[in-house]
Protein backbone atom coordinates (compact mmCIF):
# COMPACT_ATOMS: atom_id res chain seq x y z
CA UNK A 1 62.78 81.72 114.58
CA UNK A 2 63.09 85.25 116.15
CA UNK A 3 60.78 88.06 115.46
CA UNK A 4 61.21 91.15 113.59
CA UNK A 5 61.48 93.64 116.00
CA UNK A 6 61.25 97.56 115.46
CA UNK A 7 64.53 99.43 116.14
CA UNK A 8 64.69 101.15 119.73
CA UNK A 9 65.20 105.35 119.78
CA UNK A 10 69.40 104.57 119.98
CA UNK A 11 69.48 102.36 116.98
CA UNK A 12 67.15 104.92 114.76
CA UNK A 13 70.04 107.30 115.73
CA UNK A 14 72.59 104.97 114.47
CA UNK A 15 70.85 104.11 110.85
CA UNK A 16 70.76 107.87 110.63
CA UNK A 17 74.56 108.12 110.86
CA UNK A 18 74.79 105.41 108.69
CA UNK A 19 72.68 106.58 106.16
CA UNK A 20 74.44 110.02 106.43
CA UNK A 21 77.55 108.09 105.66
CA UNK A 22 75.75 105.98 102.76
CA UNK A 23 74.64 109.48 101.30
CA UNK A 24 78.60 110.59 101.33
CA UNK A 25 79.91 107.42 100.34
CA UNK A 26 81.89 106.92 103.00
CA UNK A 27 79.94 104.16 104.33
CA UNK A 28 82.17 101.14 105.24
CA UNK A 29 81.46 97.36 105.05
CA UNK A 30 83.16 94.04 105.94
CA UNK A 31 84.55 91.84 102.49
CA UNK A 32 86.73 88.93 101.61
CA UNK A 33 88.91 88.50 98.99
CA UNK A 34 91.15 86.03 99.00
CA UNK A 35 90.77 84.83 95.39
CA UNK A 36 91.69 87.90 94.10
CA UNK A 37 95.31 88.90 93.16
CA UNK A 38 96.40 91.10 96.57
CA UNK A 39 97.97 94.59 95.80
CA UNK A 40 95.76 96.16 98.70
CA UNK A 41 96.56 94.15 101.95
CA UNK A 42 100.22 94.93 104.27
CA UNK A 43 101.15 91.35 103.95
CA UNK A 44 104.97 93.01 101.84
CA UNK A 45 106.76 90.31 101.99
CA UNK A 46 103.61 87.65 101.44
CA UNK A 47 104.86 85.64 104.12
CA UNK A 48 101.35 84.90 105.48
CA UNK A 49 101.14 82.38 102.45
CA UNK A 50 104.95 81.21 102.47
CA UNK A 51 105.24 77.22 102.94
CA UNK A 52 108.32 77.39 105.09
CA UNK A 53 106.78 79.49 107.61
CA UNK A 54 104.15 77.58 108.28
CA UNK A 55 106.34 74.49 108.28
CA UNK A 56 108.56 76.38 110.26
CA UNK A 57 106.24 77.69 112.83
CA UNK A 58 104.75 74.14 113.05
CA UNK A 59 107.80 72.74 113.89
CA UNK A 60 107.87 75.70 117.06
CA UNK A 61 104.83 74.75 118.17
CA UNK A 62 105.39 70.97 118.44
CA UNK A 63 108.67 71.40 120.11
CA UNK A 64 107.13 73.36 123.07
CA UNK A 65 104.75 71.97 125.54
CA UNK A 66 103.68 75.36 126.33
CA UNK A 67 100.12 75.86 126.64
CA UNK A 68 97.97 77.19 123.19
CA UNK A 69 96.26 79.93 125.42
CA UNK A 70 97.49 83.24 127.48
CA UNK A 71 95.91 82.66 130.61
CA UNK A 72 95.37 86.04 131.82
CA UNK A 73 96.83 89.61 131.98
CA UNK A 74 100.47 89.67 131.29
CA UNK A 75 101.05 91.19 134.93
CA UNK A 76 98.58 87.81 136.47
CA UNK A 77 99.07 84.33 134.70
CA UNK A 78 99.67 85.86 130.72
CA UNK A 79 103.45 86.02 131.36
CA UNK A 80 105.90 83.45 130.61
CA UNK A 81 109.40 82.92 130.01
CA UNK A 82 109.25 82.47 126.39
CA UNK A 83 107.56 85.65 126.16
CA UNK A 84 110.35 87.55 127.80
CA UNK A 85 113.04 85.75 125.89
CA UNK A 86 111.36 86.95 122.49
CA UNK A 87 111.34 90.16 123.61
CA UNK A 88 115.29 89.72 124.61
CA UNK A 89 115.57 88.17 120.70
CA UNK A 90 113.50 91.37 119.52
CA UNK A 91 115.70 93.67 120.97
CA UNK A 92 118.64 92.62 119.85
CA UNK A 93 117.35 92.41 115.99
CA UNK A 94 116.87 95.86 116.67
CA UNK A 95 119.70 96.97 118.31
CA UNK A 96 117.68 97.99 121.45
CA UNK A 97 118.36 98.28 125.30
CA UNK A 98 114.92 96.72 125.86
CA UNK A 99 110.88 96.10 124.93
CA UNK A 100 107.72 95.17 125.84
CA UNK A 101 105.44 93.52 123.80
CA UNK A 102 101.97 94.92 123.26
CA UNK A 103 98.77 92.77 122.06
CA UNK A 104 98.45 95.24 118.33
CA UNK A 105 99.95 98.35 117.35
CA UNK A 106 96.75 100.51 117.95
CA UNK A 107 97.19 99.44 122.03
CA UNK A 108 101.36 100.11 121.67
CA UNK A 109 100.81 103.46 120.74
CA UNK A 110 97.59 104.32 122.45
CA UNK A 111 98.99 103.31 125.72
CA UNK A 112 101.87 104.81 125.27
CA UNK A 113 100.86 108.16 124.18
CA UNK A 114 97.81 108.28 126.94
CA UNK A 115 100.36 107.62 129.93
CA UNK A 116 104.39 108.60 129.05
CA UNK A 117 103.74 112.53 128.59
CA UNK A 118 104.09 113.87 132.04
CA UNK A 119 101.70 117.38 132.80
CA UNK A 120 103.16 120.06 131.66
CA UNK A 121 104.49 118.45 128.61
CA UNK A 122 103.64 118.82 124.83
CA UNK A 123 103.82 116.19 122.17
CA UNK A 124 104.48 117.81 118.30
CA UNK A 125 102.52 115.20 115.72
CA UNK A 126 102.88 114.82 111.95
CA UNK A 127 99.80 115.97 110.91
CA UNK A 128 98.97 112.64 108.78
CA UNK A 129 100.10 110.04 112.24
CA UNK A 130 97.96 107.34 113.05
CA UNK A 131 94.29 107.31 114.65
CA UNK A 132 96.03 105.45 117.51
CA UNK A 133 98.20 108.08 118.12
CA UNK A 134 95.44 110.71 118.64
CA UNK A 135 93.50 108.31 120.40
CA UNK A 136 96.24 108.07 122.87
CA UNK A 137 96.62 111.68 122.63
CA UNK A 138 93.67 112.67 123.88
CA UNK A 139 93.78 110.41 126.86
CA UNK A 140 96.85 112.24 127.73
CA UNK A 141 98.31 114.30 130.75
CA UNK A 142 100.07 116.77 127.95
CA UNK A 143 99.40 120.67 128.30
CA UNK A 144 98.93 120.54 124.83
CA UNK A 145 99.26 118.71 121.11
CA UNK A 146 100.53 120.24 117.98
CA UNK A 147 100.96 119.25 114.40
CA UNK A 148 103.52 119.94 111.91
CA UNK A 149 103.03 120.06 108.05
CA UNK A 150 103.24 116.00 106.85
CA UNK A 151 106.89 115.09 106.71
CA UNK A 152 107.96 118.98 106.92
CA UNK A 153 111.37 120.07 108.70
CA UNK A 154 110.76 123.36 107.99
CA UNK A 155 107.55 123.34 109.74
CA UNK A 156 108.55 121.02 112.58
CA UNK A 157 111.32 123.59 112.96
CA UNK A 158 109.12 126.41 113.15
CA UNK A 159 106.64 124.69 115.96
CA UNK A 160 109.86 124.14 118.10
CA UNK A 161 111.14 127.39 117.54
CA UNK A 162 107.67 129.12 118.60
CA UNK A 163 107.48 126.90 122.02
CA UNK A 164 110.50 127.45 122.75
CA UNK A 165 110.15 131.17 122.71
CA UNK A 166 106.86 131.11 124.63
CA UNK A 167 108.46 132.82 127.34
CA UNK A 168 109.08 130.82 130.87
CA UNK A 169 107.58 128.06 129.48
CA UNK A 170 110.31 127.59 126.86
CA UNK A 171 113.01 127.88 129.52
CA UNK A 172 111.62 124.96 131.55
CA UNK A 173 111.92 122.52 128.15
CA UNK A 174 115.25 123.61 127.83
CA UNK A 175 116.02 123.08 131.24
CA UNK A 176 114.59 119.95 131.09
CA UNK A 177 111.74 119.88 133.53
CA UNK A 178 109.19 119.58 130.51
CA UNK A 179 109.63 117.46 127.63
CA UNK A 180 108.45 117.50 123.92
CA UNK A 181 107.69 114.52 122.25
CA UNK A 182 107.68 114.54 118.50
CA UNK A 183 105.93 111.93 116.86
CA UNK A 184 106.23 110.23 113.55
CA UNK A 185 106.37 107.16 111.43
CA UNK A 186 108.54 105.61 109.21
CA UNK A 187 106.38 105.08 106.34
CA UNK A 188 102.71 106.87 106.03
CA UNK A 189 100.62 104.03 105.02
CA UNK A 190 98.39 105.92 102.90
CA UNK A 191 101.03 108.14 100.90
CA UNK A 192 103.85 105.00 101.08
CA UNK A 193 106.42 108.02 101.87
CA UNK A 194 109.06 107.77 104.09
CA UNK A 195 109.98 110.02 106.56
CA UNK A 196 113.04 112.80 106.47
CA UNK A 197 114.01 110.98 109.66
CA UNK A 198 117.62 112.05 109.90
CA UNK A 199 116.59 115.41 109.47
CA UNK A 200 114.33 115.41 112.22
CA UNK A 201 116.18 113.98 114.87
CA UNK A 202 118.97 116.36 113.99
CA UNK A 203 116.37 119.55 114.29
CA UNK A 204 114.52 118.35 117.66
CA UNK A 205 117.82 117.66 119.20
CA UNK A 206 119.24 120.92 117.62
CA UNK A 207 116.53 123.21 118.73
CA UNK A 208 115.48 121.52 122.33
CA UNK A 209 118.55 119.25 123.22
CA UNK A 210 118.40 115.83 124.11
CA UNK A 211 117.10 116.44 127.70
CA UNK A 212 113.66 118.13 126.14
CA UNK A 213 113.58 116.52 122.88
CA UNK A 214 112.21 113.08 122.74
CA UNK A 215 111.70 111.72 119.04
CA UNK A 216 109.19 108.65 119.08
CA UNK A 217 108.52 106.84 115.48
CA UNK A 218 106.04 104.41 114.48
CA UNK A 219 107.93 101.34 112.27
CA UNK A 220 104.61 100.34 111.42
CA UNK A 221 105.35 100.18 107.92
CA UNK A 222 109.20 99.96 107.45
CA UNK A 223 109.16 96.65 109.52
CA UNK A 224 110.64 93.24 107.49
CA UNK A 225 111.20 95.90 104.41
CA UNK A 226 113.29 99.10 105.01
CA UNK A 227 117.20 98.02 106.64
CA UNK A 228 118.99 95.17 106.43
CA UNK A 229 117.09 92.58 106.92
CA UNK A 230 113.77 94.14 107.74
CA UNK A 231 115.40 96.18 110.83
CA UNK A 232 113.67 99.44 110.27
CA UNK A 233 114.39 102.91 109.34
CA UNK A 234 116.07 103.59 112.83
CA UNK A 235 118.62 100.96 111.96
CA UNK A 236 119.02 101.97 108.42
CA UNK A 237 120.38 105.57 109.70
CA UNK A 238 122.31 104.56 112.99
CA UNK A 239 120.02 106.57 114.69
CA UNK A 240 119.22 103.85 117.35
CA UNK A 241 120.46 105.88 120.79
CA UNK A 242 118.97 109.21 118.80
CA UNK A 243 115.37 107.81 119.24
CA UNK A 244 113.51 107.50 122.69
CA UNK A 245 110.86 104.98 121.45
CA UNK A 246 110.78 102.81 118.29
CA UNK A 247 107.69 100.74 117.62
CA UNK A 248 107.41 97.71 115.67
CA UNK A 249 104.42 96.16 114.40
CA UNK A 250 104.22 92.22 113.21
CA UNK A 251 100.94 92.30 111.46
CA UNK A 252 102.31 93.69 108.34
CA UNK A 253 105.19 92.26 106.31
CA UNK A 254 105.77 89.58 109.38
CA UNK A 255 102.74 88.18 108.77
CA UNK A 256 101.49 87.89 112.43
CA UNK A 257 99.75 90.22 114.72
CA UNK A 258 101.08 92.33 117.77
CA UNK A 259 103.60 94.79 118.54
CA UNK A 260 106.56 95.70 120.50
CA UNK A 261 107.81 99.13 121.98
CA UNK A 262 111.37 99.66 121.75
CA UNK A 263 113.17 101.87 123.90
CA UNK A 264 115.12 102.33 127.56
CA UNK A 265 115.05 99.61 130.64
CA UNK A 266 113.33 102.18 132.52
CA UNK A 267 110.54 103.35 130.49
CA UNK A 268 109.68 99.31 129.85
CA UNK A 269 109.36 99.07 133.47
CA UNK A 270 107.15 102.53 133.54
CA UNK A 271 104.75 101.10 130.67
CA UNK A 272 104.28 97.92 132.22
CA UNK A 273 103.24 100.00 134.96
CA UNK A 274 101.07 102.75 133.50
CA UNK A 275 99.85 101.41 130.19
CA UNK A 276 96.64 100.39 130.25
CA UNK A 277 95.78 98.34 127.29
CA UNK A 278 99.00 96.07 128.75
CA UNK A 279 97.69 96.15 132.16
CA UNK A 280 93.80 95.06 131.56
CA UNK A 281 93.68 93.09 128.70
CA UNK A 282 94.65 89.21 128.28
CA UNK A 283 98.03 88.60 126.62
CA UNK A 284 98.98 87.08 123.42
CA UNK A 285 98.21 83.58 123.46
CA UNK A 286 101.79 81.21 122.78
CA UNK A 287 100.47 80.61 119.19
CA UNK A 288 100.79 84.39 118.56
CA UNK A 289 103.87 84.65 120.50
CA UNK A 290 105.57 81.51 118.40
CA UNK A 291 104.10 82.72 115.17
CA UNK A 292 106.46 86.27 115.73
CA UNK A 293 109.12 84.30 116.91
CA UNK A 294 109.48 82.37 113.75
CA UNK A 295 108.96 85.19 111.65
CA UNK A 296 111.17 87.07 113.20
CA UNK A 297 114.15 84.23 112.81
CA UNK A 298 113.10 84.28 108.96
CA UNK A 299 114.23 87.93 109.42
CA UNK A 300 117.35 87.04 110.94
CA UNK A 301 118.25 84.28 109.38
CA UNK A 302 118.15 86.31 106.08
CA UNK A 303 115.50 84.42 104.96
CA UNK A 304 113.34 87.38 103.77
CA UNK A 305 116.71 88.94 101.86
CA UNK A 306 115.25 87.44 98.56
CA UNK A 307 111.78 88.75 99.32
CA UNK A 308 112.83 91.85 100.15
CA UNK A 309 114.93 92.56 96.85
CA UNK A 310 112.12 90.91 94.33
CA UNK A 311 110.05 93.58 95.90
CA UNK A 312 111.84 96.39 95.44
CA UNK A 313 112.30 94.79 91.94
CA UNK A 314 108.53 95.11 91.70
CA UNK A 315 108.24 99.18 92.85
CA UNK A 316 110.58 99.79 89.98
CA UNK A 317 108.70 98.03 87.65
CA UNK A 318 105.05 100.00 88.59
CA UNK A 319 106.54 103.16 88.91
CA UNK A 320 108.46 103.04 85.60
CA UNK A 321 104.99 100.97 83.57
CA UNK A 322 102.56 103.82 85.48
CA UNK A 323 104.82 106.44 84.44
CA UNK A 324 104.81 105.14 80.77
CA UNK A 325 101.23 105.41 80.17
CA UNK A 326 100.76 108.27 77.35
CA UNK A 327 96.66 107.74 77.21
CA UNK A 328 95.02 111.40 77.93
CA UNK A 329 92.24 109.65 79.52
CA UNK A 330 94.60 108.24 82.38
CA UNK A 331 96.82 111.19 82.58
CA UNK A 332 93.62 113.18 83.26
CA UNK A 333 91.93 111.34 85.31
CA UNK A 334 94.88 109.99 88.06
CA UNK A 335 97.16 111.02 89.93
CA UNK A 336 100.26 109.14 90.09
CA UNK A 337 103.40 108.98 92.17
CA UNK A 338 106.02 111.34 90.71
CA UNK A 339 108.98 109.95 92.40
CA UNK A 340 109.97 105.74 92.73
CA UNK A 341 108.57 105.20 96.37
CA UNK A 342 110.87 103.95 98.72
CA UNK A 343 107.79 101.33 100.16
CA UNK A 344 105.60 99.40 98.44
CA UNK A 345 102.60 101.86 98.87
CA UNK A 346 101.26 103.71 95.88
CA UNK A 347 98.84 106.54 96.19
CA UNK A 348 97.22 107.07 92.62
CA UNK A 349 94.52 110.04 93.62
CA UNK A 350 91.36 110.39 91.95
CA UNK A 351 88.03 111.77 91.85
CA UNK A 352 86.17 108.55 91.73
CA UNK A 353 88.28 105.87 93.74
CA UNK A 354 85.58 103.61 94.59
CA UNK A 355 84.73 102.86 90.77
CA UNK A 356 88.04 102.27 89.83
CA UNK A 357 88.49 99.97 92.85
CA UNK A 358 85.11 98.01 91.87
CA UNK A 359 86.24 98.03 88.22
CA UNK A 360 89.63 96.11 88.86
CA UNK A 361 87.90 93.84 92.19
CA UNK A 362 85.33 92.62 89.16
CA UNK A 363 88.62 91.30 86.99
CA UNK A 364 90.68 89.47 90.42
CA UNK A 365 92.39 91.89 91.37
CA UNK A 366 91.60 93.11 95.16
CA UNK A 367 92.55 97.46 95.64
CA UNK A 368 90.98 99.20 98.02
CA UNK A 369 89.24 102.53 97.63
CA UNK A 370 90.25 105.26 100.16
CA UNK A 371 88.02 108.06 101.11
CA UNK A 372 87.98 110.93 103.95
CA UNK A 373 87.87 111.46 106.31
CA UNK A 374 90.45 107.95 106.84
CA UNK A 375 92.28 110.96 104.25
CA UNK A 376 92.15 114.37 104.34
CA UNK A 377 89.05 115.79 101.75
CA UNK A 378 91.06 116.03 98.09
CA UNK A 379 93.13 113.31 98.55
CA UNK A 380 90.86 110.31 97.67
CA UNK A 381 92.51 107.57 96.11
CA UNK A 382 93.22 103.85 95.51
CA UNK A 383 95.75 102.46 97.58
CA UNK A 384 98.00 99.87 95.32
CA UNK A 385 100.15 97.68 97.87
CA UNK A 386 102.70 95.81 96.24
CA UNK A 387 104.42 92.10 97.74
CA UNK A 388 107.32 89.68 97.26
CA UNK A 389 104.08 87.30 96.09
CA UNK A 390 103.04 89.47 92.87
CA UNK A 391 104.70 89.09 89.34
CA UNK A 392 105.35 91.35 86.76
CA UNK A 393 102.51 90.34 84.80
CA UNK A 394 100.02 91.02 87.41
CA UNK A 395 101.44 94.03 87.13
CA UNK A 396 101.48 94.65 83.88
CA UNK A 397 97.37 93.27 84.22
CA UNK A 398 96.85 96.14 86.79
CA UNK A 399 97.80 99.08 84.45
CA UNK A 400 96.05 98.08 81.59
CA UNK A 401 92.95 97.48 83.44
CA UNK A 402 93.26 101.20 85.31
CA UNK A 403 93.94 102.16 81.57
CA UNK A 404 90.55 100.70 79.89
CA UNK A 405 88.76 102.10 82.94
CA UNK A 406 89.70 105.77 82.35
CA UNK A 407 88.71 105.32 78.98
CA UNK A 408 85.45 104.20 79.47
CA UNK A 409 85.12 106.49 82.22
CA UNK A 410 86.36 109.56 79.90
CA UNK A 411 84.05 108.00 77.16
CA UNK A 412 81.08 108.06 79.88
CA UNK A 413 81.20 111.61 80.69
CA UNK A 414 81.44 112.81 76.79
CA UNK A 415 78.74 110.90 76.03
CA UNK A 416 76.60 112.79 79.43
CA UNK A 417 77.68 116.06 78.11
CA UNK A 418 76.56 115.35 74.43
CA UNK A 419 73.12 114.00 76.38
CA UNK A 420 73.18 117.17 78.64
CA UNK A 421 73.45 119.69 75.20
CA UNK A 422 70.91 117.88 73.46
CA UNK A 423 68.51 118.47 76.06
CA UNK A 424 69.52 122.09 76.32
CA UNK A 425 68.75 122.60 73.04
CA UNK A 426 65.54 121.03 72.86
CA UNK A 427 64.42 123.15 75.65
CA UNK A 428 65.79 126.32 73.73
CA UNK A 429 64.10 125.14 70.86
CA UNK A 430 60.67 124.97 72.83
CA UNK A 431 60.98 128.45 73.84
């Protein structure tokens, strides 16, 4: 048995922070819930729990005598045949020239961000992108980052307009010896929005041309549920040759884990030179790789097609039941989505997330609170996923309970101020 010991000077430091954070409520923990009914976890299209799958993916793994593990770095002993020949199948789901497969999503876009922008260069955000993005960002050569207002034209219009005007410097992006990159995803996964993607492909390329304008989107989100079949916003537009990078993520409605970039020949060969979580990290092991692969044939196949629709069946039905709520209590106290979502992310915004979310874990039914700063301060919320597994009556279970909860909570705070008067009086009455 080991000894108590007492914490060194660092770790004081750290249960500081963390108390800080406990003090805030913002202080995050590890759980499991896999009992509960799932409206909080990215698994759309439930196919991490879908019996052909697995029997398919069994059958994938049994037919190879490839071996279970990676072996190394993709550029030592991780690489393999099969590996490049899913990335060939990949690409052509996607109607892409070529890609490169990454080990998560956070390392796709990290590395890509931290080593494609050249010096000199500038790379225009949406102001709600992912941590990865700004992770990547700041590892960059890029004179500079900007944001734009959250899924704003206008605004992204306005940054372009301003750089470009910023005397010399503007000239050289038009001329094409620096290079804008403007980055976005398909769907935000907090706010389930999608983005005016059409719109901004048409202003970057409007305002800088396609020799300084470089649009790259995260498909994060949009992957196995926006498109035919699961392609993707790119594909649902025909903007594939409008769009320098596309990534893909398969730890979402595939079910999997890992990513791919999407994008030119070329800059495949230039990441698998200068991106770093590629370069010194093991590779996928051939379970991971066979697991996408099999997914990725459900997708193909048209498998997913039924999925897909009953889940879209399923936004209807939560948008139209939320929307019928009349109780003043709920009306008061949440926020909901004004407008059907096109993904199966609902934002309902409130002042007290984390009770609501303990209120409806306590009766089976797993949603997660969100706080700041993974949101920006006003926007707390609980974050309702929805998936091809879920019914309509777990639906109909998860607005009544949000319903009983505002009334109790409503009923709560009448009762503190009746408490709070009475008090006040009796003090008045002393004096």
């Amino acid at each position: 048995m080991t000894q108590d010991r007492a914490p060194s000077a660092l770790e004081r430091r750290f249960q500081s922070l963390l108390e800080k954070r406990r003090h805030n409520a913002t202080l995050r923990s590890l759980t499991t819930a896999r009992s509960h009914v799932d409206f909080s976890s990215n698994d759309f299209l439930s196919l991490t729990t879908n019996p052909a799958l697995k029997s398919a993916l069994l059958g994938e793994l049994e037919a190879s005598e490839w071996p279970l593990g990676s072996g190394g770095s993709r550029l030592l002993d991780g690489n393999s045949t099969y590996a490049e020949t899913l990335e060939r199948e990949i690409c052509a789901f996607h109607n892409a020239e070529a890609g490169l497969l990454f080990n998560s999503g956070f390392d796709a876009n990290a590395g890509f961000f931290a080593c494609v922008p050249q010096e000199g260069d500038v790379v225009v955000y949406d102001e709600l992108i992912h941590a990865s993005v700004h992770d990547g960002m700041r590892l960059s050569r890029a004179e500079k980052t900007v944001p734009f207002r959250h899924n704003s034209v206008e605004d992204l219009r306005r940054v372009l307009h301003a750089f470009k005007r910023a005397g010399t410097s503007g000239e050289d992006v038009v001329a094409g010896d620096r290079h804008v990159f403007v980055a976005v995803e398909a769907v935000y996964s907090m706010d389930g929005d999608v983005a005016p993607l059409q719109a901004i492909v048409d202003t970057v390329d409007g305002v800088l041309g396609p020799e300084a304008g470089y649009v790259v989107i995260d498909e994060a989100h949009a992957t196995g549920v926006l498109g035919k079949e699961g392609r993707g916003l790119v594909c649902e537009l025909g903007l594939e040759q409008k769009v320098f990078a596309r990534l893909h993520t398969f730890g979402k409605a595939l079910g999997c884990n890992g990513a791919i970039i999407l994008g030119s020949s070329l800059l495949r060969h230039y990441l698998i030179n200068y991106a770093r979580p590629l370069i010194y990290t093991t590779f996928m092991s051939y379970t991971s790789l066979a697991a996408i692969r099999t997914s990725y044939l459900f997708l193909s196949q048209g498998k997913t097609v039924p999925l897909a629709s009953n889940l879209q069946s399923l936004i209807s039905i939560l948008f139209t039941r939320l929307a019928e709520v009349e109780s003043p209590a709920f009306r008061f106290l949440l926020s909901i989505p004004q407008v059907r979502p096109e993904s199966p992310i609902f934002s309902i915004q409130l002042a007290e997330p984390k009770r609501l979310a303990k209120y409806l874990q306590d009766r089976g039914m797993m949603v997660r609170a969100v706080v700041p700063p993974t949101v920006p301060e006003g926007t707390s919320r609980v974050r309702v996923c929805l998936h091809a597994g879920n019914t309509e009556a777990d639906i109909e279970r998860l607005v009544a309970a949000m319903e009983e909860w505002c009334k109790q909570a409503v009923e709560e705070q009448e009762a503190q101020h009746v408490k709070v008067r009475k008090q006040d009086n009796n003090v008045m009455a002393r004096l």
